[in-house]
N, C-alpha and C. Protein backbone atom coordinates (compact mmCIF):
# COMPACT_ATOMS: atom_id res chain seq x y z
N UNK A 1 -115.24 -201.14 23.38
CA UNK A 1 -114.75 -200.62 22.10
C UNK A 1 -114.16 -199.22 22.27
N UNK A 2 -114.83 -198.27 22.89
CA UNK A 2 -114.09 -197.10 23.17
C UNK A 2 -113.42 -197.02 23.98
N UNK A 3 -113.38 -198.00 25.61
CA UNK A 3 -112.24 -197.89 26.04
C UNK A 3 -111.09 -198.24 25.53
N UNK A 4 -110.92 -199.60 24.53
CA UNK A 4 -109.84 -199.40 23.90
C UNK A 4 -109.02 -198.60 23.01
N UNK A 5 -110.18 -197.81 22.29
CA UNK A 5 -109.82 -196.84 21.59
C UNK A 5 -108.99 -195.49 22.18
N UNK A 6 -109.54 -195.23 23.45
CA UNK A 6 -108.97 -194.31 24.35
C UNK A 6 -107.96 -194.75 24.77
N UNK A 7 -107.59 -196.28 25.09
CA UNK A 7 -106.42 -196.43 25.61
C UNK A 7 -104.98 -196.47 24.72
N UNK A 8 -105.29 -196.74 23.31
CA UNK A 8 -104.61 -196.63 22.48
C UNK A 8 -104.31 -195.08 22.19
N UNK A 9 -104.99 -194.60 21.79
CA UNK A 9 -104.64 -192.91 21.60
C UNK A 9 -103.70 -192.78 22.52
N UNK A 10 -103.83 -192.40 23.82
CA UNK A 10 -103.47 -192.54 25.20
C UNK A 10 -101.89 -192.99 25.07
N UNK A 11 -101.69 -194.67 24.65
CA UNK A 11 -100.41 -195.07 24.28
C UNK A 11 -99.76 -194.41 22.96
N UNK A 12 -100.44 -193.75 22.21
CA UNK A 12 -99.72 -193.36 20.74
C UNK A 12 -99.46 -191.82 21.29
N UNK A 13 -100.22 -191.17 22.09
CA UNK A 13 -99.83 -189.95 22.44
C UNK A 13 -98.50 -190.16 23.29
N UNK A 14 -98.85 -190.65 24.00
CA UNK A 14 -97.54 -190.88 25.14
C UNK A 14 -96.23 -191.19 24.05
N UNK A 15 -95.76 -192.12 23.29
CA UNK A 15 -95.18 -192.69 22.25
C UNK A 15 -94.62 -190.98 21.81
N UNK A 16 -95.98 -190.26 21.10
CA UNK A 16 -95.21 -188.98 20.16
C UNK A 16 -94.93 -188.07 21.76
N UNK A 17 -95.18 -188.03 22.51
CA UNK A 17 -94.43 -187.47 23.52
C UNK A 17 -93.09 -187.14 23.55
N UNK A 18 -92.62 -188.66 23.86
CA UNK A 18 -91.60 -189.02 24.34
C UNK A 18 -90.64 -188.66 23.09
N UNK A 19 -90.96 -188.98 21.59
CA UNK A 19 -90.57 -188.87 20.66
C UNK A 19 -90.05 -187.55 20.43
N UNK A 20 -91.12 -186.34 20.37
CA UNK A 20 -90.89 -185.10 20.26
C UNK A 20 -89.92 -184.65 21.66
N UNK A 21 -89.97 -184.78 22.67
CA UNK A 21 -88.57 -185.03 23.86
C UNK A 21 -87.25 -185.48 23.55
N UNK A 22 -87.12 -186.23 23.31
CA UNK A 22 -86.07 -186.46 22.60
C UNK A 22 -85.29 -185.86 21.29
N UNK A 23 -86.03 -185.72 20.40
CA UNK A 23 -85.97 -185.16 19.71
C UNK A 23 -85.13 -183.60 19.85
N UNK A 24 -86.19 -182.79 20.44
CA UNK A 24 -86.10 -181.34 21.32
C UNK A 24 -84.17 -181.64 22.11
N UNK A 25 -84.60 -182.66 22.59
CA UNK A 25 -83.35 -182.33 23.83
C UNK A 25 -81.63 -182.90 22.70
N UNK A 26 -81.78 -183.52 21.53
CA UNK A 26 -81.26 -183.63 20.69
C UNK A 26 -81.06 -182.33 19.82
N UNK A 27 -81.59 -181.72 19.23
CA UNK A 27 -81.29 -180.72 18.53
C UNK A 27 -81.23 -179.19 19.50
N UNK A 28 -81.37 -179.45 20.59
CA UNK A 28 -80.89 -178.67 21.81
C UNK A 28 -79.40 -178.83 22.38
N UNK A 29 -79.15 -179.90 21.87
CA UNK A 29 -77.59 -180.47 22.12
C UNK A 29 -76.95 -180.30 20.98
N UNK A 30 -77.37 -180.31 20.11
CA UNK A 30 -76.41 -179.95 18.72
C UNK A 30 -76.17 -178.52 18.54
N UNK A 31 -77.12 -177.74 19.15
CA UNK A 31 -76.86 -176.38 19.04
C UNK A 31 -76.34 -175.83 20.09
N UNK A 32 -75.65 -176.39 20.87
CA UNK A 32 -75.03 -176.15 22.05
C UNK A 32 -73.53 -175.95 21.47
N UNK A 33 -72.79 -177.12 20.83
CA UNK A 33 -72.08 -177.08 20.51
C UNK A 33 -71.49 -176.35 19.25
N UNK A 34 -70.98 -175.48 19.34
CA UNK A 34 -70.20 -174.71 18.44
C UNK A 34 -69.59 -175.16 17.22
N UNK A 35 -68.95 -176.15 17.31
CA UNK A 35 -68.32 -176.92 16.14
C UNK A 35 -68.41 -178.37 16.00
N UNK A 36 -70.24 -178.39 15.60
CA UNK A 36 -70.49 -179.47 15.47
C UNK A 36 -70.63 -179.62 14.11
N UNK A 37 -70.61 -180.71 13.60
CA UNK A 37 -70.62 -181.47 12.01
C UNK A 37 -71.65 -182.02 11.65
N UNK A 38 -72.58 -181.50 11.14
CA UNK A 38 -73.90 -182.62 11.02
C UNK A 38 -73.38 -183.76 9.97
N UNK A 39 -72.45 -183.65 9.75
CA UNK A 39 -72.10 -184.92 8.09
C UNK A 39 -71.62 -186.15 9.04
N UNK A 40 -71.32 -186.09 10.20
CA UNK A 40 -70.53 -186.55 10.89
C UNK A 40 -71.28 -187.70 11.88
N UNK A 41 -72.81 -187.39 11.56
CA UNK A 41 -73.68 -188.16 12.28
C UNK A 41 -73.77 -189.61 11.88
């Protein structure tokens, strides 16, 4: 019962990881660019 519980956390952490990464490297790229359009998305 708790190893599954740990292994799930485990997969949902990993999940908001990757999420917040992306994320980051996305609005790290939009602010790179100078004359970007957010309406445009």
């Amino acid at each position: 019962m708790l190893k599954q519980l740990v292994s799930r956390i485990k997969k949902v952490q990993t999940i908001l990881l990757a999420v917040l990464f992306v994320v980051s490297l996305t609005a790290a790229a939009s602010n790179a660019e100078p004359d970007h359009d957010p309406q445009t998305m």
